[in-house]
C-alpha atoms as a PDB file:
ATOM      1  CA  UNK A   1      15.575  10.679  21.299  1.00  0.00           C
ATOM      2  CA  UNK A   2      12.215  12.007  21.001  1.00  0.00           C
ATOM      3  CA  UNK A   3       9.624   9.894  18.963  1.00  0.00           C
ATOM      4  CA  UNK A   4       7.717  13.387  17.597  1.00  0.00           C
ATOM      5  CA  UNK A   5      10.577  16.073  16.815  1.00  0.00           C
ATOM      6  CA  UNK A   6       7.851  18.623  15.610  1.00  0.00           C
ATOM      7  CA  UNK A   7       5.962  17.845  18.706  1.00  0.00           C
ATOM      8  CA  UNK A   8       7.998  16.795  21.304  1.00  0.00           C
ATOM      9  CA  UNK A   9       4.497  16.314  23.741  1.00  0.00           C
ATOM     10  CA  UNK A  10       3.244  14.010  21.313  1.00  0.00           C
ATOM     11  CA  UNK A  11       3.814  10.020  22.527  1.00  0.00           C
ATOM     12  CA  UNK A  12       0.723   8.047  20.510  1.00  0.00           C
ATOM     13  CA  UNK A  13       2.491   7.026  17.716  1.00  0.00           C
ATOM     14  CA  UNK A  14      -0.328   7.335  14.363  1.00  0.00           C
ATOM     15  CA  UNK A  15      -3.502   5.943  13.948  1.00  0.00           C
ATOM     16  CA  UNK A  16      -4.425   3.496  11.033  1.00  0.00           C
ATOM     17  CA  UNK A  17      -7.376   4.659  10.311  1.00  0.00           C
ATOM     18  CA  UNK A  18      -6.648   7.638   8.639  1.00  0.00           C
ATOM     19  CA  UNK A  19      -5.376   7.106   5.420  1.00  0.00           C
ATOM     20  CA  UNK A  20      -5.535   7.767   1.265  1.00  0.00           C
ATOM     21  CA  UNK A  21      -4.991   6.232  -2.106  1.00  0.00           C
ATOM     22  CA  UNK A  22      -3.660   7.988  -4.815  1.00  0.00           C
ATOM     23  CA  UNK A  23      -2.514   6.830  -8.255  1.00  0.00           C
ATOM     24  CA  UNK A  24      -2.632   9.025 -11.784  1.00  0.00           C
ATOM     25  CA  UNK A  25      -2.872  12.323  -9.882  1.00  0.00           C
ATOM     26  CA  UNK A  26      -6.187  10.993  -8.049  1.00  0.00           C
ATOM     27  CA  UNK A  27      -7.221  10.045  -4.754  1.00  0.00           C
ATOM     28  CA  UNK A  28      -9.073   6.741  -5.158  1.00  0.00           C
ATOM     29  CA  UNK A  29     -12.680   6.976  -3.707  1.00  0.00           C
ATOM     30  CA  UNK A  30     -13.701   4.320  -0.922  1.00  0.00           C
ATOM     31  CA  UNK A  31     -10.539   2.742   0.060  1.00  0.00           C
ATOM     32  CA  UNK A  32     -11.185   1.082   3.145  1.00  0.00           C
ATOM     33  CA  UNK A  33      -8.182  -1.174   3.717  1.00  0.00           C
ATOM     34  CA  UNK A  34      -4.654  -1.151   2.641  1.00  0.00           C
ATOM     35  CA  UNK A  35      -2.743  -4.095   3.580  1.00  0.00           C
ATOM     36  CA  UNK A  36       1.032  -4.143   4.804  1.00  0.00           C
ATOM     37  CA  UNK A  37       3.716  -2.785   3.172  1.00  0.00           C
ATOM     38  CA  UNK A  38       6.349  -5.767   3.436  1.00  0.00           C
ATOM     39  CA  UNK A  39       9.443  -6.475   1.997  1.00  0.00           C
ATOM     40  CA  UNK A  40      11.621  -9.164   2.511  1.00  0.00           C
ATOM     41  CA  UNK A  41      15.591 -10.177   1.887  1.00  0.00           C
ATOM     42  CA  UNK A  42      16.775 -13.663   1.289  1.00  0.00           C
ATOM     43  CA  UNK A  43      19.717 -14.564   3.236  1.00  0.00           C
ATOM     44  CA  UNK A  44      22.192 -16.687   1.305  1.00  0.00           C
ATOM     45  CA  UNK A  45      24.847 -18.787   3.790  1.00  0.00           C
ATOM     46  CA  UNK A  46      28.315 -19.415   3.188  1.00  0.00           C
ATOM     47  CA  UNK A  47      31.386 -20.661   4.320  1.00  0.00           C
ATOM     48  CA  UNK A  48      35.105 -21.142   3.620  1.00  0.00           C
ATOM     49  CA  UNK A  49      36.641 -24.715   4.340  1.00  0.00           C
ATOM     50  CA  UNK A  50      39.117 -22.720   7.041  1.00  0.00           C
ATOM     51  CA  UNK A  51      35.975 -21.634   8.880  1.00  0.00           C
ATOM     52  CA  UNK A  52      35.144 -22.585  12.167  1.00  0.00           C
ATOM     53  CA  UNK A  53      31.502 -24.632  11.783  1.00  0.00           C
ATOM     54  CA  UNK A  54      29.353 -22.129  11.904  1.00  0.00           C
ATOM     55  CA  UNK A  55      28.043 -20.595   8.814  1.00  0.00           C
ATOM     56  CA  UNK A  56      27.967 -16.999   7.804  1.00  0.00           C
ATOM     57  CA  UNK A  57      25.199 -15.137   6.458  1.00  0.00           C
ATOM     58  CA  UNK A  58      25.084 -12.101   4.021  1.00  0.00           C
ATOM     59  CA  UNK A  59      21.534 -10.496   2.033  1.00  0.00           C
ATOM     60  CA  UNK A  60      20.696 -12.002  -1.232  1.00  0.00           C
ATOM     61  CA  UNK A  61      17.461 -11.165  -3.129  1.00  0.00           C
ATOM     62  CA  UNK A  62      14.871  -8.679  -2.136  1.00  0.00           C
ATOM     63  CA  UNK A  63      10.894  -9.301  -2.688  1.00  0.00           C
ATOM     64  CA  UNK A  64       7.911  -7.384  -2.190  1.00  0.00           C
ATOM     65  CA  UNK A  65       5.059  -8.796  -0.882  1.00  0.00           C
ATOM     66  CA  UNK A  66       1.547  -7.829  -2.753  1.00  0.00           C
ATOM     67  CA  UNK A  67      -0.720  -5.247  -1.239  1.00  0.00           C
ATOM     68  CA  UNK A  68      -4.122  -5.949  -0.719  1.00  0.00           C
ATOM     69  CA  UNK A  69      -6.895  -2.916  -1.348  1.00  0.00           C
ATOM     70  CA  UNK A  70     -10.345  -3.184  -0.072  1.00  0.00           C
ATOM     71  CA  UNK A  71     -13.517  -0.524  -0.755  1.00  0.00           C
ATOM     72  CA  UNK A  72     -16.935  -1.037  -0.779  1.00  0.00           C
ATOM     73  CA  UNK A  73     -18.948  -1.666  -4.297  1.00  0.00           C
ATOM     74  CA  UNK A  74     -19.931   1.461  -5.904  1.00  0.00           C
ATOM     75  CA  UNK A  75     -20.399   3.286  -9.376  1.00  0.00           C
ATOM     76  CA  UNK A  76     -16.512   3.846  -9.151  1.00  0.00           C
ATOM     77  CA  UNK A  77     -15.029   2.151 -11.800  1.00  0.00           C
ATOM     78  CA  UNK A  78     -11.015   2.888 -11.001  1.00  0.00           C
ATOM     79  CA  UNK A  79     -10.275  -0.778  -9.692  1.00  0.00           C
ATOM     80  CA  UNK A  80     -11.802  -2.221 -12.840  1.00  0.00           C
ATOM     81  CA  UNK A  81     -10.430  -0.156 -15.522  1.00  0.00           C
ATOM     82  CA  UNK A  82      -6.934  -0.413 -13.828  1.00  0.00           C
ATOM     83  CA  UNK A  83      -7.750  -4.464 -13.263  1.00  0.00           C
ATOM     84  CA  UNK A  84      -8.618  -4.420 -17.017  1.00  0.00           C
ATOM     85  CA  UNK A  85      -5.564  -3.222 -18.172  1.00  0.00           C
ATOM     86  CA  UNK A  86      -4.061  -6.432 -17.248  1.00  0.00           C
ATOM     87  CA  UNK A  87      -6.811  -8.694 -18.469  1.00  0.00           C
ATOM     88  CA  UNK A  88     -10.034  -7.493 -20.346  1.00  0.00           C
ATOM     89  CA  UNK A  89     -12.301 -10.269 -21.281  1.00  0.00           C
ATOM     90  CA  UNK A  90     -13.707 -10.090 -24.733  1.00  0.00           C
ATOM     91  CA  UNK A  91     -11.241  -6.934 -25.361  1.00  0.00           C
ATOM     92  CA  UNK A  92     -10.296  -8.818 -28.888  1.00  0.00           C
ATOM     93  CA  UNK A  93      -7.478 -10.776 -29.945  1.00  0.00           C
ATOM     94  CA  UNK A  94      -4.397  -8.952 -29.607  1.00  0.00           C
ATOM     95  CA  UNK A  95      -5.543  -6.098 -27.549  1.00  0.00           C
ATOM     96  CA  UNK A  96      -6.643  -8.141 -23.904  1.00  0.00           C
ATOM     97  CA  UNK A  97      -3.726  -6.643 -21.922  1.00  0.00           C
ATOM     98  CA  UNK A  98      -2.499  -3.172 -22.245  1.00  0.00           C
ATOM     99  CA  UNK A  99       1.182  -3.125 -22.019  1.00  0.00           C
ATOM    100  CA  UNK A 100       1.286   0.643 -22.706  1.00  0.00           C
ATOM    101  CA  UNK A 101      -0.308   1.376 -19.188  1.00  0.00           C
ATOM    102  CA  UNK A 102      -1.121  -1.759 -17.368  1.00  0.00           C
ATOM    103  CA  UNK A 103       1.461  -0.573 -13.866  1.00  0.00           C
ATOM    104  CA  UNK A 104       0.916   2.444 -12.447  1.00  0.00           C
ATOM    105  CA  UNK A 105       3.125   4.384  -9.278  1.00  0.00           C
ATOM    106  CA  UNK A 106       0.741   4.699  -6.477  1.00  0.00           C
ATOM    107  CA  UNK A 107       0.834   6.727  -3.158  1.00  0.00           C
ATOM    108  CA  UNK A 108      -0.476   5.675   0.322  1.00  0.00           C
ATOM    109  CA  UNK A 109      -0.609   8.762   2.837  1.00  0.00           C
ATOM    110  CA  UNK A 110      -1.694   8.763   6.772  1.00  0.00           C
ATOM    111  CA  UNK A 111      -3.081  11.321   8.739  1.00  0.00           C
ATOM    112  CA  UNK A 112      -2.423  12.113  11.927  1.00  0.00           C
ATOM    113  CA  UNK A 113      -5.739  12.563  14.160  1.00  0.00           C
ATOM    114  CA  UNK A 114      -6.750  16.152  13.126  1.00  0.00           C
ATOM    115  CA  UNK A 115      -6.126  15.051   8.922  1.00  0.00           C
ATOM    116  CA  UNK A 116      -2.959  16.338   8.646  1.00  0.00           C
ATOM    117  CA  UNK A 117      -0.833  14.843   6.409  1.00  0.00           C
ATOM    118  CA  UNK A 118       1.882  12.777   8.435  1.00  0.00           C
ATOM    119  CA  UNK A 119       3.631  10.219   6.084  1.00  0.00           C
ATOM    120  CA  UNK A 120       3.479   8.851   2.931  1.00  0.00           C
ATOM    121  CA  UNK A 121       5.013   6.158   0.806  1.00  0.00           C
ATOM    122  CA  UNK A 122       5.517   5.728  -3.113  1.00  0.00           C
ATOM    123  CA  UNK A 123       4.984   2.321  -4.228  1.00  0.00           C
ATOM    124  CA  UNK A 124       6.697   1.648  -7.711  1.00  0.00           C
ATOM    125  CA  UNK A 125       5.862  -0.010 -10.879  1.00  0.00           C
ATOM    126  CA  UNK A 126       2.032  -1.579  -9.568  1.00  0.00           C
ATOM    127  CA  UNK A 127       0.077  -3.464 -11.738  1.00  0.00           C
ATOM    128  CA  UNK A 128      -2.875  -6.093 -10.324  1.00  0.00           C
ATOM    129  CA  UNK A 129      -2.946  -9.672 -10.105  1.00  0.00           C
ATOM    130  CA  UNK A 130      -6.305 -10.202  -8.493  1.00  0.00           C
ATOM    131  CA  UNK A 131      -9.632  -8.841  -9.065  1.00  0.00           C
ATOM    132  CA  UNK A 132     -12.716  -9.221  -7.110  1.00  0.00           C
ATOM    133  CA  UNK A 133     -15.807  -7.185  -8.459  1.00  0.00           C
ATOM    134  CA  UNK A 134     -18.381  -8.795  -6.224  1.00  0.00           C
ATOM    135  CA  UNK A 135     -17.700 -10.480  -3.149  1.00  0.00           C
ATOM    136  CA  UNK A 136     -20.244 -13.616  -1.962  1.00  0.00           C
ATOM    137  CA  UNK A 137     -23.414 -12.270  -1.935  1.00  0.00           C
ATOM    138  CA  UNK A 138     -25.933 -13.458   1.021  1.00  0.00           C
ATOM    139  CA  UNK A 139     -29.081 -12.610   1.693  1.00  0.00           C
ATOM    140  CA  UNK A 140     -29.249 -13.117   5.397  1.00  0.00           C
ATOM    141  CA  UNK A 141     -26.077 -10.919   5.985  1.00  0.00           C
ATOM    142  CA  UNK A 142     -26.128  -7.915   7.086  1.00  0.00           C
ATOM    143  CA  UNK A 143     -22.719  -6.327   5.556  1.00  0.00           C
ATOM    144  CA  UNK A 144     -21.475  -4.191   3.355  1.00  0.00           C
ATOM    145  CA  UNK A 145     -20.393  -5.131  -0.705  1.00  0.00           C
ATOM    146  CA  UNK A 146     -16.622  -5.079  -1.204  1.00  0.00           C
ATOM    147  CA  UNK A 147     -14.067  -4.904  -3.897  1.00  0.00           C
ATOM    148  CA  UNK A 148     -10.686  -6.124  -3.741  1.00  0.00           C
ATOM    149  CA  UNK A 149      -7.473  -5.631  -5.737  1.00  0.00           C
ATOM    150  CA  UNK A 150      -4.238  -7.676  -4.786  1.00  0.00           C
ATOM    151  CA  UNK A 151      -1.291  -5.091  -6.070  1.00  0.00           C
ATOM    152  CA  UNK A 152       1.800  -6.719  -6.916  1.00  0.00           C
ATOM    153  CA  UNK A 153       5.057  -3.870  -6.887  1.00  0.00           C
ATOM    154  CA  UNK A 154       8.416  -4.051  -7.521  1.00  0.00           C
ATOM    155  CA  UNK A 155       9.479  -1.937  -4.175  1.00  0.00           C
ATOM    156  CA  UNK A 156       8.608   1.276  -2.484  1.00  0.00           C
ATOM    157  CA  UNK A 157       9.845   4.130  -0.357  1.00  0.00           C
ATOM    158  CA  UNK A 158       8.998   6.244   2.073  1.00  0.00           C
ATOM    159  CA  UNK A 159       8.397  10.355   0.486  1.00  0.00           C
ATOM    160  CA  UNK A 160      11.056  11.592   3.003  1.00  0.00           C
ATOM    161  CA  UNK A 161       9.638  15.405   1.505  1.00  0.00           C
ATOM    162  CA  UNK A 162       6.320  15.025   3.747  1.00  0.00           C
ATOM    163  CA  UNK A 163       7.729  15.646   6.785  1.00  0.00           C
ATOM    164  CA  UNK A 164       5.612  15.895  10.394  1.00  0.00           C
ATOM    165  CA  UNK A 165       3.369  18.031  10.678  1.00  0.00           C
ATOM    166  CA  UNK A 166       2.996  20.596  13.093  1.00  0.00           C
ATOM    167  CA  UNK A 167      -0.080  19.835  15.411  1.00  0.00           C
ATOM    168  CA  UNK A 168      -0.428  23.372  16.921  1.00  0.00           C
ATOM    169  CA  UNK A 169      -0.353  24.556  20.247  1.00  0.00           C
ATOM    170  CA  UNK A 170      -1.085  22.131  23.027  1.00  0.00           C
ATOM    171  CA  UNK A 171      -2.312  23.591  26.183  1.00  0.00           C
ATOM    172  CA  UNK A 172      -2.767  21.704  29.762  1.00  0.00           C
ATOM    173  CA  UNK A 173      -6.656  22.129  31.249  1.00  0.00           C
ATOM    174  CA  UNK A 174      -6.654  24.434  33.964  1.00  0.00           C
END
C-alpha cells in the first residue's frame, strides 16, 4: 500500500518543522515548538481460577499526556491571557479563575514542504497548568527569550476532513 495516495511518487514522510497553532478562530503568533501528542491506556490483568498461569490482559483507563508550547517573548499576550484564565494574581477574591472560559479546543496543523496544509488534529477541552513568562535570563548567553505553556487535554483526534494535499505535477530532470 502506498504511503502518499494523492501522490503516489512521494516517499519522505512530513517534515516537523512546518506547523500552526490555532485556538478561538486564531492562529497563535510565534509558536516554535509543540510537544507530542501522546496518549496512553492502562492495561488492567485478570484471571479466572480455571486459567492456565498466565494472566490475561484487556484496556482500562485512557490518559493524555500534557502538551508543551514554546514561542519566543514578544508583545503577544495570547499565552498570558489564556494562562490567566486559570489563575490571575491580584484578579480579586472570587474572580481569580474564570470558569466561564478557562479550556479552550485548539488545532495543531502541518505542512507539507511547499505550505500546504497536510494534517491536522483537534485537541479537546485545553486549559493550562504551567506558565512561564520569562525564562532564566543571562547576560552572557547568546539566545533567544521563550515562553512556555504546559496544556493539559482531555483527548484529541485527528480532522480526518483535511485530507492530502495534492503536490502538483512532478517531473524527472532531463
Amino acid at each position: 500500500m502506498a504511503q502518499f495516495s494523492v501522490n503516489p511518487v512521494r516517499f519522505d514522510p512530513y517534515k516537523n518543522f512546518k506547523f500552526r497553532v490555532k485556538w478561538d478562530g486564531k492562529y497563535v503568533a510565534g509558536v516554535s515548538k509543540v510537544g507530542a501528542l501522546k496518549r496512553t491506556t492502562d492495561p488492567i490483568s485478570h484471571r479466572e481460577g480455571g486459567d492456565p498461569s498466565s494472566e490475561r490482559k484487556s484496556p482500562g483507563q485512557t490518559k493524555y499526556e500534557a502538551i508543551m508550547l514554546e514561542r519566543g517573548v514578544t508583545h503577544d499576550q495570547e499565552f498570558e491571557q489564556w494562562a490567566n484564565k486559570v489563575w490571575n494574581y491580584g484578579a480579586g477574591l472570587g474572580s481569580e479563575v474564570s470558569l466561564k472560559d478557562f479550556r479552550k479546543d485548539i488545532i495543531i496543523e502541518v505542512y507539507n514542504e511547499a505550505g500546504q496544509l497536510a494534517i491536522a488534529y483537534k485537541v479537546y477541552r485545553c486549559w493550562v497548568s504551567e506558565y512561564q513568562a520569562l525564562p532564566e535570563l543571562d547576560a552572557s548567553a547568546n539566545a533567544v527569550a521563550i515562553q512556555t505553556l504546559k496544556i493539559e487535554n482531555e483527548g484529541w483526534e485527528r480532522d480526518y476532513e483535511v485530507g492530502e494535499p495534492s503536490e502538483g505535477t512532478f517531473t524527472e530532470p532531463a
